[in-house]
PDB file of N, CA and C in Angstrom:
ATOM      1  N   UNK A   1     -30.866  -1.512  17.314  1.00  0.00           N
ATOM      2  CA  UNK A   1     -29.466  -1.245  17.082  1.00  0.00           C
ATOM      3  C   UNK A   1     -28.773  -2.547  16.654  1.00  0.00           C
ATOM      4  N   UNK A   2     -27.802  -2.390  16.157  1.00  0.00           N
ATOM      5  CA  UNK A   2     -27.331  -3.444  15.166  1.00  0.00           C
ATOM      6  C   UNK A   2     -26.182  -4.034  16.046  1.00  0.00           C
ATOM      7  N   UNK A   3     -25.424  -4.940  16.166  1.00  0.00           N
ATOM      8  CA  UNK A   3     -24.547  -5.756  17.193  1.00  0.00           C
ATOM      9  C   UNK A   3     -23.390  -5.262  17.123  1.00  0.00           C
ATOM     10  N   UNK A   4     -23.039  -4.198  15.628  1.00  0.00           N
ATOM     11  CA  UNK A   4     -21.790  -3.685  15.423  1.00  0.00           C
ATOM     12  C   UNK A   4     -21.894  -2.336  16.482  1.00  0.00           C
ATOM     13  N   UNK A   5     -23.333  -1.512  16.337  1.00  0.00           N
ATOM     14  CA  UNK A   5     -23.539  -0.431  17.216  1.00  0.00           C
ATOM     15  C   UNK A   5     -23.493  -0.565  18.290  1.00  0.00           C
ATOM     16  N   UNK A   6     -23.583  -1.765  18.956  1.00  0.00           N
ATOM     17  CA  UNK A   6     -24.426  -2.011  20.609  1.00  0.00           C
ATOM     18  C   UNK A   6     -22.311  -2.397  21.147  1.00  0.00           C
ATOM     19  N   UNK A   7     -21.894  -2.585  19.904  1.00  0.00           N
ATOM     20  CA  UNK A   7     -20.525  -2.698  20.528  1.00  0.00           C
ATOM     21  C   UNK A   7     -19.776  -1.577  20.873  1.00  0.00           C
ATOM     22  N   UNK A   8     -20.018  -0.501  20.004  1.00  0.00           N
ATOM     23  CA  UNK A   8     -19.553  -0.030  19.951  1.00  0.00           C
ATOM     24  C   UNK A   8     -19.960   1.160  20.820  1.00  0.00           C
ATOM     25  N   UNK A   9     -21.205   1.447  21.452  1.00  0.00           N
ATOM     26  CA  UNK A   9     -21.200   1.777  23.071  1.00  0.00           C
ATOM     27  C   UNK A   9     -21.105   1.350  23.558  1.00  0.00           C
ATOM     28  N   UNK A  10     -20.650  -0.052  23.888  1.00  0.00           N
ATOM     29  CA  UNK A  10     -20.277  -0.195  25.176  1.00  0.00           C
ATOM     30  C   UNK A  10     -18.911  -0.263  25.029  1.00  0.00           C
ATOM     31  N   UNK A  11     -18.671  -0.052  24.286  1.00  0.00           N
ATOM     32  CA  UNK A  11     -17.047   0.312  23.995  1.00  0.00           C
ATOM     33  C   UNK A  11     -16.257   1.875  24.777  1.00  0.00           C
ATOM     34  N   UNK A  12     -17.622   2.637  24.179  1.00  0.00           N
ATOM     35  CA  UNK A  12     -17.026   3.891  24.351  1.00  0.00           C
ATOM     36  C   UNK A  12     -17.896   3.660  25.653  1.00  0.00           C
ATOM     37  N   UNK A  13     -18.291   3.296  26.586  1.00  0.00           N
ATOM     38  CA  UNK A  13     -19.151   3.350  27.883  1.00  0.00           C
ATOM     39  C   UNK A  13     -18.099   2.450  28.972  1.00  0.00           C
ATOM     40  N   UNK A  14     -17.304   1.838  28.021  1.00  0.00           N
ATOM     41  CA  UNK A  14     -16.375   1.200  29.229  1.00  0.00           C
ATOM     42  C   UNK A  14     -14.935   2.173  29.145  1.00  0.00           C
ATOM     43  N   UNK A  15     -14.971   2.731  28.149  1.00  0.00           N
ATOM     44  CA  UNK A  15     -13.947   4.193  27.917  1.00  0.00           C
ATOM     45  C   UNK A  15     -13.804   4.866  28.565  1.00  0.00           C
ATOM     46  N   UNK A  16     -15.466   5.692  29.147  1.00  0.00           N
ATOM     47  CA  UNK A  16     -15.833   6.425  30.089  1.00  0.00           C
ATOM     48  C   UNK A  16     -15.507   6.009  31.677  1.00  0.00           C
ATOM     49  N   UNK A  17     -15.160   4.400  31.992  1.00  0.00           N
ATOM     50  CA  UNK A  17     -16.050   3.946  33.285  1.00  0.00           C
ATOM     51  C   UNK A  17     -14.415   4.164  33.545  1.00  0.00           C
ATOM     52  N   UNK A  18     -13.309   4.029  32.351  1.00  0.00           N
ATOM     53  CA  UNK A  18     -11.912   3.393  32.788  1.00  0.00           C
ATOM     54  C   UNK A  18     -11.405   5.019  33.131  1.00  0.00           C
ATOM     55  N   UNK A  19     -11.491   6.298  32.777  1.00  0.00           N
ATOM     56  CA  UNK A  19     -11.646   7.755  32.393  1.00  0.00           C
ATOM     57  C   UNK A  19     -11.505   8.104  33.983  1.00  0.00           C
ATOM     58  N   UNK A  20     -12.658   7.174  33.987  1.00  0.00           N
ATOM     59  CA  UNK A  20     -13.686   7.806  35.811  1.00  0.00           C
ATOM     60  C   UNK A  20     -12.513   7.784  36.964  1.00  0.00           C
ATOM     61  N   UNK A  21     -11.947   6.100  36.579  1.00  0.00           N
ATOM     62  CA  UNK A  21     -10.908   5.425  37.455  1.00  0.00           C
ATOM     63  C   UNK A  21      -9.706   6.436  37.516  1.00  0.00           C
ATOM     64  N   UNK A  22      -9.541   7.055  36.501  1.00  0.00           N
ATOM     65  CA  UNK A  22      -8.088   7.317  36.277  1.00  0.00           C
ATOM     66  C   UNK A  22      -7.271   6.609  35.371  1.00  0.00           C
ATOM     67  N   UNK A  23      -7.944   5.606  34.889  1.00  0.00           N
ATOM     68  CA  UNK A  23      -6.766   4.773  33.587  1.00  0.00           C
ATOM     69  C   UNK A  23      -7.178   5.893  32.481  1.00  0.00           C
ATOM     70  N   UNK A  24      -5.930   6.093  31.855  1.00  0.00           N
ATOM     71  CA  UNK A  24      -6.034   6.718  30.426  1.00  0.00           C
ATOM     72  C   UNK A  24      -5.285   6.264  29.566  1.00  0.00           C
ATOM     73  N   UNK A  25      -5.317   6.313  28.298  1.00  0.00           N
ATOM     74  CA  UNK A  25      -4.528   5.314  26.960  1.00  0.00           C
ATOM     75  C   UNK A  25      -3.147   6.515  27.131  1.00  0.00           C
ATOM     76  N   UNK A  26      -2.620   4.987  26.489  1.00  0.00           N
ATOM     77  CA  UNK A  26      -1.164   5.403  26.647  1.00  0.00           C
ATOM     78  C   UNK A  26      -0.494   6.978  25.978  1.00  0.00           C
ATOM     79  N   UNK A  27       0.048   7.792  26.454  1.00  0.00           N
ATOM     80  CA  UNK A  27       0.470   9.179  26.021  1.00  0.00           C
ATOM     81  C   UNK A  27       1.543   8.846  24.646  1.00  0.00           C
ATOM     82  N   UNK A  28       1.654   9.534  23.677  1.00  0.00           N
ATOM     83  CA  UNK A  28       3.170   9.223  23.174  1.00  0.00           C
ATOM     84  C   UNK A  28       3.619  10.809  22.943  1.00  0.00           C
ATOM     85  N   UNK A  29       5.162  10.497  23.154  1.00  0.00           N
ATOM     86  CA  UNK A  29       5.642  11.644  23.205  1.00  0.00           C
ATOM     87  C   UNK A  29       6.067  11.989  21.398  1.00  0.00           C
ATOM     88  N   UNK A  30       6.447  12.722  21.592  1.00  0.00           N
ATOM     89  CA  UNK A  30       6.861  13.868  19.612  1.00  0.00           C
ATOM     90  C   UNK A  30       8.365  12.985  19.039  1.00  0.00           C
ATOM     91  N   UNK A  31       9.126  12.318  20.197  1.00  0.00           N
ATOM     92  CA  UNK A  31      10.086  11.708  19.686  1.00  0.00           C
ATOM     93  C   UNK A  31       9.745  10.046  19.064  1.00  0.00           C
ATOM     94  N   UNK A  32       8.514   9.526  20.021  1.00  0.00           N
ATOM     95  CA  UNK A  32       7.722   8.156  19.795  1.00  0.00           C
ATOM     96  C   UNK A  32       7.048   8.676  18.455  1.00  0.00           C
ATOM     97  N   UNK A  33       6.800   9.331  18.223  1.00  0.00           N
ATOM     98  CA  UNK A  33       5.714   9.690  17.081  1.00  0.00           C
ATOM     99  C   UNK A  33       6.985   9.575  15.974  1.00  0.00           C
ATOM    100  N   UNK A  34       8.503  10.485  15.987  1.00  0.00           N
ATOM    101  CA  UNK A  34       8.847  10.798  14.544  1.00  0.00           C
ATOM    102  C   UNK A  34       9.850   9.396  14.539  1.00  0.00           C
ATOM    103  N   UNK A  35      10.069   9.242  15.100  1.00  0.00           N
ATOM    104  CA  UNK A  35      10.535   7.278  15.021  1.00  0.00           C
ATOM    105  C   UNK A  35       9.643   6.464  14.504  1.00  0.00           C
ATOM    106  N   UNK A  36       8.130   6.378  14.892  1.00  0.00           N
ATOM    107  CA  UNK A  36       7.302   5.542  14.222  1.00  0.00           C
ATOM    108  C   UNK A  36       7.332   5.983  12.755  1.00  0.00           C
ATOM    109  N   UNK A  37       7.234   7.576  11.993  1.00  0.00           N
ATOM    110  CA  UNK A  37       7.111   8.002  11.278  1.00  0.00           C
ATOM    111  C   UNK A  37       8.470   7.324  10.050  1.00  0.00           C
ATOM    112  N   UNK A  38       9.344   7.731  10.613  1.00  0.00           N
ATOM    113  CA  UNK A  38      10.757   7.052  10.416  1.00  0.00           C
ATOM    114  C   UNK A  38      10.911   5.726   9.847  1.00  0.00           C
ATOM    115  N   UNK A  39      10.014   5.062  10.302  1.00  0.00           N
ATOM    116  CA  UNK A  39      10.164   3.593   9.814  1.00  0.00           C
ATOM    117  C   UNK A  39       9.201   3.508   8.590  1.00  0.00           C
ATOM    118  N   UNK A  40       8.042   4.134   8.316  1.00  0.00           N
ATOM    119  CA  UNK A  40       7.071   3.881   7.383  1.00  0.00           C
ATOM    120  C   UNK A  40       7.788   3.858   6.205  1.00  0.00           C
ATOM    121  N   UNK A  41       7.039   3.210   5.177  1.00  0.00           N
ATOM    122  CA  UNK A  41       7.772   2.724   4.108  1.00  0.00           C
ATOM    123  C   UNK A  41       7.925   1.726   3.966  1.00  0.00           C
ATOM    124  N   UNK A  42       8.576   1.403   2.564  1.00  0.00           N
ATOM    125  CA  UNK A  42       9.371   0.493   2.464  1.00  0.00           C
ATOM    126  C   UNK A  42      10.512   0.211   3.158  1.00  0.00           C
ATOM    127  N   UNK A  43      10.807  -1.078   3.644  1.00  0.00           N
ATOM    128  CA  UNK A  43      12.269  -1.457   4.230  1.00  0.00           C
ATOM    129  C   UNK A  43      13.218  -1.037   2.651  1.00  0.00           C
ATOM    130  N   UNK A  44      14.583  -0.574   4.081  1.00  0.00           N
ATOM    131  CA  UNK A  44      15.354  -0.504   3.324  1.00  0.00           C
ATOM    132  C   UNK A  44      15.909  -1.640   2.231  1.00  0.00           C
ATOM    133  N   UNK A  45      16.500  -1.036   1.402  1.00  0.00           N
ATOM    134  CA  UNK A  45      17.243  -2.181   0.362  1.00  0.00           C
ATOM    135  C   UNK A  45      16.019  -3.031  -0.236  1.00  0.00           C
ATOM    136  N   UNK A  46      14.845  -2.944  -0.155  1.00  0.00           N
ATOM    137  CA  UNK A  46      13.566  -3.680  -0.749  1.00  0.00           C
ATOM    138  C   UNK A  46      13.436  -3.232  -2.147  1.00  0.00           C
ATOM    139  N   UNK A  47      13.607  -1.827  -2.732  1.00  0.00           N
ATOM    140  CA  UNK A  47      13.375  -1.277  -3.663  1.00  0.00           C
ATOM    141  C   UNK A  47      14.588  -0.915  -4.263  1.00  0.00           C
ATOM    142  N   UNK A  48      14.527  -1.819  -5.878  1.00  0.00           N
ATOM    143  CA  UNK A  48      15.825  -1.717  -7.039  1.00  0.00           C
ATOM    144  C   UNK A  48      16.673  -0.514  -6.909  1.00  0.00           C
ATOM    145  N   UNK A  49      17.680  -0.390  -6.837  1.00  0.00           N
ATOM    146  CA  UNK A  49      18.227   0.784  -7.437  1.00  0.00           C
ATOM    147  C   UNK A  49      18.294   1.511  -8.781  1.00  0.00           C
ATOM    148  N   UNK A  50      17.691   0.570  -9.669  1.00  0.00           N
ATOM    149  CA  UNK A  50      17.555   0.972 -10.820  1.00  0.00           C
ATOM    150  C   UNK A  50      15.796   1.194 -11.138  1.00  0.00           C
ATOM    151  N   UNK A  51      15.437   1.838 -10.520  1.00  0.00           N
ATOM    152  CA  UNK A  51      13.889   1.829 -11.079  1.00  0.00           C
ATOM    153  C   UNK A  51      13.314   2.800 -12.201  1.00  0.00           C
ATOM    154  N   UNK A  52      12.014   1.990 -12.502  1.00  0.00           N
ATOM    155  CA  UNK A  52      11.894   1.479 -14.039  1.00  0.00           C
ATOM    156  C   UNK A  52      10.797   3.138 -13.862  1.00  0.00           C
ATOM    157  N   UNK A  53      10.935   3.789 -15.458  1.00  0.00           N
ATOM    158  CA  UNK A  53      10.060   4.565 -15.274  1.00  0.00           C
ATOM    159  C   UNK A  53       8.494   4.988 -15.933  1.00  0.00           C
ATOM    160  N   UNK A  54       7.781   5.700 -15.445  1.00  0.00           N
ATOM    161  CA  UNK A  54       6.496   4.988 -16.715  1.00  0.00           C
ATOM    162  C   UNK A  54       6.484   6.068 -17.600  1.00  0.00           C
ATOM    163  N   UNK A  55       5.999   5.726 -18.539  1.00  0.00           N
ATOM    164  CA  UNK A  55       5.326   6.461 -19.530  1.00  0.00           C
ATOM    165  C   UNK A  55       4.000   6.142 -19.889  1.00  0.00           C
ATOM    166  N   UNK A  56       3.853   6.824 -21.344  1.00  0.00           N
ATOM    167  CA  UNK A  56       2.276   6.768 -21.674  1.00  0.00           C
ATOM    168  C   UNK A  56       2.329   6.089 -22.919  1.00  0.00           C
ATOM    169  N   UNK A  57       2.321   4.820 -23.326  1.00  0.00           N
ATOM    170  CA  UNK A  57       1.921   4.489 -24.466  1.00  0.00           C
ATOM    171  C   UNK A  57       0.801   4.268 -24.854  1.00  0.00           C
ATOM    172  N   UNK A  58       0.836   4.903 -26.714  1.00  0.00           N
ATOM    173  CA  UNK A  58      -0.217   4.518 -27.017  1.00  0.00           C
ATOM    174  C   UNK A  58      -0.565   3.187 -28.394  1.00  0.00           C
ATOM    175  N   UNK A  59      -1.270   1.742 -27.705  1.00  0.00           N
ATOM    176  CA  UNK A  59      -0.750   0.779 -28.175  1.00  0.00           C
ATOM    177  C   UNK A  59      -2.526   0.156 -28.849  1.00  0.00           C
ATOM    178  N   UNK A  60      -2.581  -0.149 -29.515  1.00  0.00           N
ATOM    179  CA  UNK A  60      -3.703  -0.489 -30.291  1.00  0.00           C
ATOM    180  C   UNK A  60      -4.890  -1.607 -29.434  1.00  0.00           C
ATOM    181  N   UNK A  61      -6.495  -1.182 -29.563  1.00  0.00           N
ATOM    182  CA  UNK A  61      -6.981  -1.734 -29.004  1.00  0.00           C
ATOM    183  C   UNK A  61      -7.244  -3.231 -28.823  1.00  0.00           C
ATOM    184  N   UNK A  62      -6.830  -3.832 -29.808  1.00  0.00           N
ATOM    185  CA  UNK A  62      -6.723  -5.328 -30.287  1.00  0.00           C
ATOM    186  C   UNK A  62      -5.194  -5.826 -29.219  1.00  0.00           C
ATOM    187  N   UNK A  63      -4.535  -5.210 -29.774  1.00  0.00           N
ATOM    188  CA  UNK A  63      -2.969  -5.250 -29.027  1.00  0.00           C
ATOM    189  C   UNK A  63      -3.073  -5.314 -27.500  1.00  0.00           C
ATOM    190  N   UNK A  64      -3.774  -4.823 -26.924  1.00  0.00           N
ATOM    191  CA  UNK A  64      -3.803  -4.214 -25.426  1.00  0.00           C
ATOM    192  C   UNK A  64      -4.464  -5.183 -25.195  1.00  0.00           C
ATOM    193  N   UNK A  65      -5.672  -5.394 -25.166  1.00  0.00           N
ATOM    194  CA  UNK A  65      -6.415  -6.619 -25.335  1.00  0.00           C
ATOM    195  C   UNK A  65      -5.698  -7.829 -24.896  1.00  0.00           C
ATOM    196  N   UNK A  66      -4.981  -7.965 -25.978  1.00  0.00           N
ATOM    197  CA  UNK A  66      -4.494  -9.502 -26.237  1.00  0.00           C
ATOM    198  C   UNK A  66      -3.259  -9.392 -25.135  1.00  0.00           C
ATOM    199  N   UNK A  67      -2.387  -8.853 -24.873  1.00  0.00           N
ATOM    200  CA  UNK A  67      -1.784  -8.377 -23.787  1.00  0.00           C
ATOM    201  C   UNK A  67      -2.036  -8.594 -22.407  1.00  0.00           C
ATOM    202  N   UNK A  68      -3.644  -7.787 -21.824  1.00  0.00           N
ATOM    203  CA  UNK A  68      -3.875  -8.145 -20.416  1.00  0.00           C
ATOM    204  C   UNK A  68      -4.530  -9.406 -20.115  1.00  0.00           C
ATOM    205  N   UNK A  69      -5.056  -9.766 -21.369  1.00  0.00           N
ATOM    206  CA  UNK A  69      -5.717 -11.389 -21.236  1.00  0.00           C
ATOM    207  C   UNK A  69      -4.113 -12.308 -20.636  1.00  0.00           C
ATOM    208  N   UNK A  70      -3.155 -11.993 -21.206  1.00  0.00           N
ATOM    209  CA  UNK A  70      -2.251 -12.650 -20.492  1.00  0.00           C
ATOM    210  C   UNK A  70      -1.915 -13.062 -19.389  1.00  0.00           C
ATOM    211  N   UNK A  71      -2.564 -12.166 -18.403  1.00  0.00           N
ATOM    212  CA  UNK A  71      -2.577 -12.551 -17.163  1.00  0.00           C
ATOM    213  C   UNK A  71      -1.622 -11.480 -17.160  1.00  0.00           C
ATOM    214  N   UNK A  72      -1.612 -11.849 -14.992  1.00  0.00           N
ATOM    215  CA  UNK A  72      -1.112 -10.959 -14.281  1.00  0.00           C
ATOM    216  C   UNK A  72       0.500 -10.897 -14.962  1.00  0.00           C
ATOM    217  N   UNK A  73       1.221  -9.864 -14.677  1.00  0.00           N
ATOM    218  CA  UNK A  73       2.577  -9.441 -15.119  1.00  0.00           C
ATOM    219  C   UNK A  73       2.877  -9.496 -16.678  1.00  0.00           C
ATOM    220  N   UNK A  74       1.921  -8.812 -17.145  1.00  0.00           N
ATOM    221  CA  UNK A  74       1.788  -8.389 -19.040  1.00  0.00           C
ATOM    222  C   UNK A  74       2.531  -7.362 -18.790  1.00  0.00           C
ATOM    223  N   UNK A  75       2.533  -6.154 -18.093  1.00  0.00           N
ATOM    224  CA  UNK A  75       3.477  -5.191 -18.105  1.00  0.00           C
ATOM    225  C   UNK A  75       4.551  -5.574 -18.316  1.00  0.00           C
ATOM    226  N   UNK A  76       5.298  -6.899 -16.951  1.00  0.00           N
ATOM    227  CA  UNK A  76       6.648  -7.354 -17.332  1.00  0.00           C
ATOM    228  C   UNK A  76       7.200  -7.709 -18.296  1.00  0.00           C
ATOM    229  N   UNK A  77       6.208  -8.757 -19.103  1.00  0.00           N
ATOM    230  CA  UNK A  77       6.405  -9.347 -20.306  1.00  0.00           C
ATOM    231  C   UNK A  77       6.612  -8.204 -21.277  1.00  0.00           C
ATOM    232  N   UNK A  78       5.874  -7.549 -21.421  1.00  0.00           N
ATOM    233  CA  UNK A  78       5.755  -6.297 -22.820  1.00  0.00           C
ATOM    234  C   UNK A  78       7.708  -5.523 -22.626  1.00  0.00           C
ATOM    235  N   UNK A  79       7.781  -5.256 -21.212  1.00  0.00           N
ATOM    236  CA  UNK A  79       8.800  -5.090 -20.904  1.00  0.00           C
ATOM    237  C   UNK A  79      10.311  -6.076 -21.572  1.00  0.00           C
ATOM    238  N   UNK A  80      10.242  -6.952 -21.046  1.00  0.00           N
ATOM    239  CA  UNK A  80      11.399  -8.177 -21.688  1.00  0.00           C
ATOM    240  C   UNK A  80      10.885  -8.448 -23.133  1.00  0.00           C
ATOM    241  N   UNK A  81      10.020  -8.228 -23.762  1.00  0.00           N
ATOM    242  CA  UNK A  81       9.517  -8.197 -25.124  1.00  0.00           C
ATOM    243  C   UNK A  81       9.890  -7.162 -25.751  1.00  0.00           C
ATOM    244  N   UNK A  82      10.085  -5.624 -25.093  1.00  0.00           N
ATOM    245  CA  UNK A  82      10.740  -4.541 -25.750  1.00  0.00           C
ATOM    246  C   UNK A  82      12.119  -5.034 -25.598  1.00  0.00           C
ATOM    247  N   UNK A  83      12.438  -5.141 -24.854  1.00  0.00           N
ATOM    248  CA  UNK A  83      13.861  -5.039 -24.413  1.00  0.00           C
ATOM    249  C   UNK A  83      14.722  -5.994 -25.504  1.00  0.00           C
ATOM    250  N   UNK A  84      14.100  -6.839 -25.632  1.00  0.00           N
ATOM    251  CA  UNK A  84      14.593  -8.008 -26.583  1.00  0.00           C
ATOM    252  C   UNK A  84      15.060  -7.773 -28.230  1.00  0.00           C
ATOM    253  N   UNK A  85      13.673  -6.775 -28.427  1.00  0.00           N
ATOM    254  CA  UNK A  85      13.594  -6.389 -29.748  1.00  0.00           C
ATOM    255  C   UNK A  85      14.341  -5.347 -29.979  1.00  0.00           C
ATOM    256  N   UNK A  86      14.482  -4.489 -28.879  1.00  0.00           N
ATOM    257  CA  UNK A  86      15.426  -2.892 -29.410  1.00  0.00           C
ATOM    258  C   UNK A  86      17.159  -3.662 -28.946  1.00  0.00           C
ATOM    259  N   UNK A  87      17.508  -4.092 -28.018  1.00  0.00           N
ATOM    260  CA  UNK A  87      18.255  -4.389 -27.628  1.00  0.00           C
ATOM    261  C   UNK A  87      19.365  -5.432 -28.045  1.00  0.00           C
ATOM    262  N   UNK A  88      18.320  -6.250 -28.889  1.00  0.00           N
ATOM    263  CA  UNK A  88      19.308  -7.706 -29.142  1.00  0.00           C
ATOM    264  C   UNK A  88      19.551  -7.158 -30.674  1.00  0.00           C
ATOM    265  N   UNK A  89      19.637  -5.698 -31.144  1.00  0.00           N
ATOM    266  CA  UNK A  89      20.168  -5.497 -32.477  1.00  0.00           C
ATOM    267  C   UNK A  89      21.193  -5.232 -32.695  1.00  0.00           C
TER     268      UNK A  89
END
């Protein structure tokens, strides 16, 4: 048995021994549960109010290419690169 397995009964073997005693893991009640639920996510105010939406372009294989070689945040760039060109007319 492998050191990850041999842990992991005696994991569940000291589970059993604590069971025997009377210790048991902590209960949570339906109101602990939809409060934890409640928080998942993003924090508030983290995410723009203006968010951006996708589409599907279709942009030439040479083009695309030369694009993600750019490194990380080519999306952004292509972005302020449209924006520039339709916008600043």
């Amino acid at each position: 048995m492998d050191k990850e397995t041999e842990q992991f009964a005696a994991d569940v073997l000291e589970s059993i021994r604590q069971a025997k005693r009377g210790e048991y893991a902590r209960v949570h009640t339906p109101e602990e549960i939809k409060a934890r639920i409640a928080r998942r996510g993003r924090p508030p105010g983290s995410v723009s109010p203006a968010t951006k939406q996708a589409v599907k372009l279709r942009l030439d294989p040479d083009l695309l290419a030369a694009l993600r070689a750019s490194g990380a945040g080519w999306q952004t760039r292509v972005n302020a690169i449209l924006r520039q060109a339709v916008l600043s007319k």
